[in-house]
Protein backbone atom coordinates (compact mmCIF):
# COMPACT_ATOMS: atom_id res chain seq x y z
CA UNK A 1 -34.52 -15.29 -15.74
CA UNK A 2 -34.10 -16.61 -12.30
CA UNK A 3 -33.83 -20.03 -11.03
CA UNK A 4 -37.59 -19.79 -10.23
CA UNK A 5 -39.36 -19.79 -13.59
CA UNK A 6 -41.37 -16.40 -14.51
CA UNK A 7 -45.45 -16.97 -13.86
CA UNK A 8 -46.23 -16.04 -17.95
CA UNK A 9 -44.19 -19.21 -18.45
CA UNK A 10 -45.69 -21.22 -15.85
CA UNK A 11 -49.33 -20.45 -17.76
CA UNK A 12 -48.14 -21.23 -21.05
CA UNK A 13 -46.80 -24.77 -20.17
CA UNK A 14 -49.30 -26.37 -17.52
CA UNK A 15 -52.15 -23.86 -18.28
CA UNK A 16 -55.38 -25.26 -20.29
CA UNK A 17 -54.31 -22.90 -23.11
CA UNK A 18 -53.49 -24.65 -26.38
CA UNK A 19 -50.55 -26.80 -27.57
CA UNK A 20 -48.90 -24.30 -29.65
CA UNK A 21 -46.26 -24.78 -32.62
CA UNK A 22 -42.47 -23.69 -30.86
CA UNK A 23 -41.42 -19.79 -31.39
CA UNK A 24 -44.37 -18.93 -33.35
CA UNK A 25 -44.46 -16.00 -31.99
CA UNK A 26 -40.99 -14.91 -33.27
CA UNK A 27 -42.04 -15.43 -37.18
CA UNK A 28 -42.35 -12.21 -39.21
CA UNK A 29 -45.17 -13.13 -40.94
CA UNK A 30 -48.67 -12.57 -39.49
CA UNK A 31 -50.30 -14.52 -42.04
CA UNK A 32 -48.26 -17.85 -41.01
CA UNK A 33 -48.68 -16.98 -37.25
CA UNK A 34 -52.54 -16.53 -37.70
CA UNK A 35 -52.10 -19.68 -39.60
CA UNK A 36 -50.81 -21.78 -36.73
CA UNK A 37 -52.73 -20.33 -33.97
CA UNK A 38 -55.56 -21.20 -35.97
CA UNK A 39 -54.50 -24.61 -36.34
CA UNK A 40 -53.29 -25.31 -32.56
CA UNK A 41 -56.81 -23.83 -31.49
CA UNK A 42 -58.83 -25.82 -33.32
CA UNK A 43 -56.54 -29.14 -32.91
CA UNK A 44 -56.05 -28.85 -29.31
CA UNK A 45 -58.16 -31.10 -26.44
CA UNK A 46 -56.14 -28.40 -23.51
CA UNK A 47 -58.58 -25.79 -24.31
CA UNK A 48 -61.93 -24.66 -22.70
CA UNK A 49 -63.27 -21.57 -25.30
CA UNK A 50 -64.11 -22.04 -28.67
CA UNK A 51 -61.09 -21.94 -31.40
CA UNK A 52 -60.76 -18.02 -32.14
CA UNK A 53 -61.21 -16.92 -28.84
CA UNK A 54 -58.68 -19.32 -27.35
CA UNK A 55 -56.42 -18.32 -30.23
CA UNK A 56 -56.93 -14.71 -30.25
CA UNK A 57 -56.47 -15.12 -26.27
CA UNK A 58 -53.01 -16.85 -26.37
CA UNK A 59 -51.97 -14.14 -28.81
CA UNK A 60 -53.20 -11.63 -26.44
CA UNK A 61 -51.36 -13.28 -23.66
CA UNK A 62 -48.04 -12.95 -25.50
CA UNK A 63 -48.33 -9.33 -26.46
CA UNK A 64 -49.26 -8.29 -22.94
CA UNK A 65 -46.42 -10.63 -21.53
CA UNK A 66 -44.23 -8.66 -23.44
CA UNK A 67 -45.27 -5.85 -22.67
CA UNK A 68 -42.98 -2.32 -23.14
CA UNK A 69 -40.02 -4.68 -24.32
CA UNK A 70 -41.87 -5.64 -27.68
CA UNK A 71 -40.25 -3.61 -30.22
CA UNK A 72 -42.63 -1.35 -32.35
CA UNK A 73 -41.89 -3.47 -35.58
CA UNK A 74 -42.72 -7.08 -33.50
CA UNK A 75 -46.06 -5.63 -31.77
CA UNK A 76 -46.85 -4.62 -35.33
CA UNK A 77 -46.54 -8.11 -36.84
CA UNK A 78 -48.58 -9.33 -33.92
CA UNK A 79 -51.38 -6.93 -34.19
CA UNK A 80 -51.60 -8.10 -38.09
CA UNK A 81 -51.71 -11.56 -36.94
CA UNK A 82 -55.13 -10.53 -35.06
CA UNK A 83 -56.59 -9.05 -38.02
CA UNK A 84 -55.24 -12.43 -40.18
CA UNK A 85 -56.58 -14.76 -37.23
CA UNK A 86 -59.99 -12.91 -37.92
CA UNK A 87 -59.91 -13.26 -41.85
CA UNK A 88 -59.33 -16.86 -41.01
CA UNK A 89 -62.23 -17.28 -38.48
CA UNK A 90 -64.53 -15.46 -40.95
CA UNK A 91 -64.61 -12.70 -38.81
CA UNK A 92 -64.67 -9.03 -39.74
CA UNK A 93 -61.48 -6.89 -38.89
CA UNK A 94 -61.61 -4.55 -36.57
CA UNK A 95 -61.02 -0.39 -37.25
């Protein structure tokens, strides 16, 4: 990374997203990440949308961020936590 921080990182610190719990994203379990999303979403006074979208959008955010350098095994993990952030919400999984 430059000198000049990247935008993606510029949105996640001074952005109204939520206050989230540091390299949650990086965890291998889906389950645990839903868990915390879940928690920062509903706990957070930096967000404008209701708790599961603002959590599903911050997840979102990261996988798209990553874009083609998220290894097949990590975007896998990530696209569980969606379906876990549902179960969570009460919402029905998609597919």
């Amino acid at each position: 990374m430059t000198a000049k921080k990247k935008w993606s990182a510029e949105v996640t610190e001074h952005s109204d997203a939520m206050d989230l719990e540091d390299h949650i994203f990086e965890s291998d379990d889906a389950r645990k990440i839903a868990a915390s999303l879940k928690r920062s979403a509903e706990h957070s006074h930096r967000r404008k949308a209701e708790p599961f979208q603002s959590a599903m959008s911050m997840l979102n955010f990261y996988i798209n961020r990553a874009g083609k350098n998220l290894p097949a095994r990590r975007k896998q993990v990530l696209e569980d936590a969606k379906d876990e952030l549902r179960t969570a919400f009460g919402r029905d999984k998609e597919g």
